[in-house]
C-alpha atoms as a PDB file:
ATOM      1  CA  UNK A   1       0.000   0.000   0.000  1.00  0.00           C
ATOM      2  CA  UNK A   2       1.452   3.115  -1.073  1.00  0.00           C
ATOM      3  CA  UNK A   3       0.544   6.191   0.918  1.00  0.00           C
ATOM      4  CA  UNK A   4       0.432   9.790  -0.731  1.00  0.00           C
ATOM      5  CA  UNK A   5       2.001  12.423   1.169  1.00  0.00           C
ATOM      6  CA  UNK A   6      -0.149  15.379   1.643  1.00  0.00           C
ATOM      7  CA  UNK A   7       0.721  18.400  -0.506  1.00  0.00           C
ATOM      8  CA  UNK A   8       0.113  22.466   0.477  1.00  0.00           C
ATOM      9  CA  UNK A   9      -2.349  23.988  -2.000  1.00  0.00           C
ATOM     10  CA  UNK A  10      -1.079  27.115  -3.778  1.00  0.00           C
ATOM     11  CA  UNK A  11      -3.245  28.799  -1.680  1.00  0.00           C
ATOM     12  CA  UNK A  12      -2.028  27.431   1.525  1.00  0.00           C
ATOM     13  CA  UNK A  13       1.555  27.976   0.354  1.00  0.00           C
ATOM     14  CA  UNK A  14       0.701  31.590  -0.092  1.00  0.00           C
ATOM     15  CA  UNK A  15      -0.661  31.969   3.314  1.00  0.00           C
ATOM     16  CA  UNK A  16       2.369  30.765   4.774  1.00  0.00           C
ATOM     17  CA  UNK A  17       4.777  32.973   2.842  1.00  0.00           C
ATOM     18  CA  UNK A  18       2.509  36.086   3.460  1.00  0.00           C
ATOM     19  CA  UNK A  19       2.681  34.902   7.173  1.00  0.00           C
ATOM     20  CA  UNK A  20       6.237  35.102   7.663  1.00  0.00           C
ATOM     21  CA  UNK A  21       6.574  38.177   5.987  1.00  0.00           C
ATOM     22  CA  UNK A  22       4.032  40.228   8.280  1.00  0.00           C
ATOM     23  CA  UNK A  23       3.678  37.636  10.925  1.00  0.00           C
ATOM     24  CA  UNK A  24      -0.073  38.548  10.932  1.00  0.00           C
ATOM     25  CA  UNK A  25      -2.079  35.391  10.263  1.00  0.00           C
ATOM     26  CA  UNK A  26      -5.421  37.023   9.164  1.00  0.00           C
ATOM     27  CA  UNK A  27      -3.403  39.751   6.690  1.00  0.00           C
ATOM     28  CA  UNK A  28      -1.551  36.652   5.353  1.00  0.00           C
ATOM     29  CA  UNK A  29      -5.090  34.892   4.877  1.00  0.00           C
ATOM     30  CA  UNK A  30      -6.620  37.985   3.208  1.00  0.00           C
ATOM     31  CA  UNK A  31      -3.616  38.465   1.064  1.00  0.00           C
ATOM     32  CA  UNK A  32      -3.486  34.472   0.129  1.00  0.00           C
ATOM     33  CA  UNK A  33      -6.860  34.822  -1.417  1.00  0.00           C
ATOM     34  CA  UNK A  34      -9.210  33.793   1.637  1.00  0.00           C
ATOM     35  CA  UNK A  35     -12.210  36.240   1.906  1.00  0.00           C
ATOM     36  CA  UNK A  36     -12.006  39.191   4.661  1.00  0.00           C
ATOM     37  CA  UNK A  37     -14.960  38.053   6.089  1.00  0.00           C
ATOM     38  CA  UNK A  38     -13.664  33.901   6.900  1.00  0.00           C
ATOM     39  CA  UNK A  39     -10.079  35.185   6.788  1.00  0.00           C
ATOM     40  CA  UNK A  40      -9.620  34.862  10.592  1.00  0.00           C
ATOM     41  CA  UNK A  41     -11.056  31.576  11.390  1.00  0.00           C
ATOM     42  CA  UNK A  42      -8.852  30.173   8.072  1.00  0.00           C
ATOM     43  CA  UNK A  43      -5.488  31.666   9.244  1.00  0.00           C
ATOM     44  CA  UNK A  44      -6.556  30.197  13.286  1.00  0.00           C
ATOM     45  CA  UNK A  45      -6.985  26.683  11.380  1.00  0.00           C
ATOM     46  CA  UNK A  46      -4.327  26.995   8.698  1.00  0.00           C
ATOM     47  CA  UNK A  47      -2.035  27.515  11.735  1.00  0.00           C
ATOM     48  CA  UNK A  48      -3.248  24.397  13.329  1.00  0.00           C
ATOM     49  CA  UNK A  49      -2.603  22.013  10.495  1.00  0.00           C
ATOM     50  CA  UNK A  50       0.403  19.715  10.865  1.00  0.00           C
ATOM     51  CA  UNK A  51       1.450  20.244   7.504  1.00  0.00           C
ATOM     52  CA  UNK A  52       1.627  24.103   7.118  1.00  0.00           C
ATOM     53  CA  UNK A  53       3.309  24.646  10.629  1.00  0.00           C
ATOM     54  CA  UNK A  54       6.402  21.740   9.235  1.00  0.00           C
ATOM     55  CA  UNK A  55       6.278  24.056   5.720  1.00  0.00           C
ATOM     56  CA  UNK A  56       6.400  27.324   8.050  1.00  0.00           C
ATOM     57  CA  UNK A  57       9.710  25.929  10.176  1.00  0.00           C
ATOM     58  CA  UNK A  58      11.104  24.379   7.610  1.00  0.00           C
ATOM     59  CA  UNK A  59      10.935  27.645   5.872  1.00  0.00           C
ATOM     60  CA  UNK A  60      11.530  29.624   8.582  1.00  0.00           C
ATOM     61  CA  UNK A  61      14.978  27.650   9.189  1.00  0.00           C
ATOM     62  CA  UNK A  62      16.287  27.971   5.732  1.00  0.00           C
ATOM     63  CA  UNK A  63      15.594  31.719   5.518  1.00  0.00           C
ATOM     64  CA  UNK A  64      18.418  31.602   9.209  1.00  0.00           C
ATOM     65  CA  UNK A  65      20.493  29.425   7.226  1.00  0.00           C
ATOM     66  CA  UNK A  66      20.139  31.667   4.410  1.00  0.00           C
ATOM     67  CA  UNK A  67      20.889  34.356   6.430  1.00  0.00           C
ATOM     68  CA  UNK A  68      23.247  33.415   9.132  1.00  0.00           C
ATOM     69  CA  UNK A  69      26.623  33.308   8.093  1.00  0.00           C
ATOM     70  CA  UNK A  70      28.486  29.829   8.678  1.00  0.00           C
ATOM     71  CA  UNK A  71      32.349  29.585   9.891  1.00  0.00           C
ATOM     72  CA  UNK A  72      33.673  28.899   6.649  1.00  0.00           C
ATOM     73  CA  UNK A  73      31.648  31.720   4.790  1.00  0.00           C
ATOM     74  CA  UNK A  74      33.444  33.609   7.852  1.00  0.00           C
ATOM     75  CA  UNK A  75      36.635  32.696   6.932  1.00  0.00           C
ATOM     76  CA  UNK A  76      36.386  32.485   3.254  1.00  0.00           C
ATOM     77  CA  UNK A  77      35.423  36.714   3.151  1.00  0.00           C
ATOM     78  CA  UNK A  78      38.374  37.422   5.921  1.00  0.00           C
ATOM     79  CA  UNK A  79      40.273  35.138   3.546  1.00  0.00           C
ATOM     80  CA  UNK A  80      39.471  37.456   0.471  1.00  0.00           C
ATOM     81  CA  UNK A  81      39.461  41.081   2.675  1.00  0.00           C
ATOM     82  CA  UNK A  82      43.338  39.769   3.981  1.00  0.00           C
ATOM     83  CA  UNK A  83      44.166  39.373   0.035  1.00  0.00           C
ATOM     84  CA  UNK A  84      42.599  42.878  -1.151  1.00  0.00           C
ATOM     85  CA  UNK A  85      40.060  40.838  -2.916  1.00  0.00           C
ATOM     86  CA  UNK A  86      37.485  42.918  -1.383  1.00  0.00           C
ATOM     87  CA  UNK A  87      37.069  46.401  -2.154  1.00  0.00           C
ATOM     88  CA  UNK A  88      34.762  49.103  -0.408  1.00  0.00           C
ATOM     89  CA  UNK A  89      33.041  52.488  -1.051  1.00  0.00           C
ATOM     90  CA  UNK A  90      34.307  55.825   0.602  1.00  0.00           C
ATOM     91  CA  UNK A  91      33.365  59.598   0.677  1.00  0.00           C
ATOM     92  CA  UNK A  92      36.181  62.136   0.045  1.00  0.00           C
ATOM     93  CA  UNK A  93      36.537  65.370   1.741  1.00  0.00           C
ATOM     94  CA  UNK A  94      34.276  66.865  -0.664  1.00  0.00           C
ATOM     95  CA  UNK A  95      31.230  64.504  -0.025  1.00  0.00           C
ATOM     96  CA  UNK A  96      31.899  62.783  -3.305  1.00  0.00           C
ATOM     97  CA  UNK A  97      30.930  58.684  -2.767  1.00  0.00           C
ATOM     98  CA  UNK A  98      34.021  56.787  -4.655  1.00  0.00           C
ATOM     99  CA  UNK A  99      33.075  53.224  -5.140  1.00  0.00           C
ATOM    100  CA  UNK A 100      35.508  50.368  -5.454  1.00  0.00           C
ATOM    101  CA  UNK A 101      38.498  51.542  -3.434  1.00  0.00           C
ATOM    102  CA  UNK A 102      40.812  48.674  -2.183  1.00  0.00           C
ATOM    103  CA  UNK A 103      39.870  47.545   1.292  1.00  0.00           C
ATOM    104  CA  UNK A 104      43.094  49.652   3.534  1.00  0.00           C
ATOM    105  CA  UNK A 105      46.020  47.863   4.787  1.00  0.00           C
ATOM    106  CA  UNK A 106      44.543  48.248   8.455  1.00  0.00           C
ATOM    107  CA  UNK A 107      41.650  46.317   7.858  1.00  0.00           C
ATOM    108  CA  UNK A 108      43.817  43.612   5.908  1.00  0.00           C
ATOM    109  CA  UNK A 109      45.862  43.457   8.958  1.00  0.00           C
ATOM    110  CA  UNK A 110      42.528  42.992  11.245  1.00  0.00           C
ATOM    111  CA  UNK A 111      41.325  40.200   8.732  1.00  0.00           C
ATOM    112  CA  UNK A 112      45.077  38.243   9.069  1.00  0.00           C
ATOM    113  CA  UNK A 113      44.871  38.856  13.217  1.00  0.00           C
ATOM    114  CA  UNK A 114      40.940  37.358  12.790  1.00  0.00           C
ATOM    115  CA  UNK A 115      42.224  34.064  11.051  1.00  0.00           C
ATOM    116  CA  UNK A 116      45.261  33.881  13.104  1.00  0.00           C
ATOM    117  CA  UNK A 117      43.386  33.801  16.377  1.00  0.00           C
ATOM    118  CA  UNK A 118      40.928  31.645  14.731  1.00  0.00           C
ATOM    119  CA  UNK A 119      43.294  28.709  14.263  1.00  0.00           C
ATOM    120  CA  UNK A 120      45.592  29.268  17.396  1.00  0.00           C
ATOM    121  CA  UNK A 121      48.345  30.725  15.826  1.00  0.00           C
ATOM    122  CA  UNK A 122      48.662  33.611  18.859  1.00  0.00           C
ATOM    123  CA  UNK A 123      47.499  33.419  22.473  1.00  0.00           C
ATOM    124  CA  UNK A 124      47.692  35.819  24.786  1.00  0.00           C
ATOM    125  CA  UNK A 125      50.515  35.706  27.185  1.00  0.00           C
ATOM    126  CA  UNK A 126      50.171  36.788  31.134  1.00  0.00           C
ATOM    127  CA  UNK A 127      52.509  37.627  33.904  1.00  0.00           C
ATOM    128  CA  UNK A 128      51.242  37.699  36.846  1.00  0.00           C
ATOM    129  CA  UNK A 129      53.684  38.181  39.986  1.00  0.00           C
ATOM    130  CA  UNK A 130      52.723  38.334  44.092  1.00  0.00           C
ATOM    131  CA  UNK A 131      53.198  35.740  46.907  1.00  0.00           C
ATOM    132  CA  UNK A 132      51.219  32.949  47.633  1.00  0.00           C
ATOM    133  CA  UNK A 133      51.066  30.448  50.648  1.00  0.00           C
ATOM    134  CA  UNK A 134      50.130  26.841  50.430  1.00  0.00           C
ATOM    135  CA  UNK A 135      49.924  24.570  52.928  1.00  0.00           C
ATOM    136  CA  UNK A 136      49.678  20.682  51.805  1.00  0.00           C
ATOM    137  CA  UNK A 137      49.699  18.097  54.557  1.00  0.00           C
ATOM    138  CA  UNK A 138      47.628  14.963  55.464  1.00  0.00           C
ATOM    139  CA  UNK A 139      44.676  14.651  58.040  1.00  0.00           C
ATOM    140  CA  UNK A 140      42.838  17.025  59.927  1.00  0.00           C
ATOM    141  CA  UNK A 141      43.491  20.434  61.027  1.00  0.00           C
ATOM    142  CA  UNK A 142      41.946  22.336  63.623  1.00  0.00           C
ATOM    143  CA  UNK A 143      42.915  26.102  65.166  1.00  0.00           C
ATOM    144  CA  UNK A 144      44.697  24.827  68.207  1.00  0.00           C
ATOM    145  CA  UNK A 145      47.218  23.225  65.802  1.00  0.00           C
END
């Protein structure tokens, strides 16, 4: 027995994209084509229905993923910033917007620091000086000694 997996209408698609957008279910109803006047009561069940709240996180979570930046995406950009891959826009003294001026030697620097420290190749080094006592010995110890 083969068993169909339940689909999203275009219409119940549309909800759920208007819904993230605005994150007002009745708005997304109206604006998915539901009328104004059973637009409520469809975006309360909609919202109920296994199937549109897996389609809302599982679009939900690729929208982060889309948008969250992952270690090597980090390190790929500090990568291209350290070889004056990237370049930048600035304003000159006259308020004049120049686009496409080489990213400065400072920030180069920062980017080489950012992967050094990212793969150990620097720690930070302490001294710290003062006295300390320590007193190891076996058993118990009271005041009277």
């Amino acid at each position: 027995m083969v068993v169909k997996k339940a689909k999203l209408t275009l219409k119940q698609k549309r909800f759920c994209d208007e819904f993230i957008i605005s994150g007002n279910a009745t708005q997304a109803a109206v604006k998915a084509g539901y009328s104004k006047k059973t637009a409520g009561a469809m975006a309360t069940e909609n919202l109920k229905k296994p199937m549109i709240k897996a389609y809302l996180d599982k679009r939900l979570a690729d929208i982060k993923s889309e948008k969250t930046a992952d270690m090597e995406e980090v390190m790929e950009y500090l990568t291209s910033v350290m070889r004056g891959e990237e370049t930048e826009s600035a304003v000159t003294t006259r308020g004049v917007v120049v686009h496409g001026v080489e990213v400065s030697a400072k920030d180069r620097i920062k980017a080489a620091e950012l992967i050094g420290r990212r793969n150990g190749a620097w720690t930070d080094k302490k001294e710290v000086t003062g006295v300390m006592d320590i007193n190891v010995g076996v058993g118990d110890y009271d005041d009277d000694g």
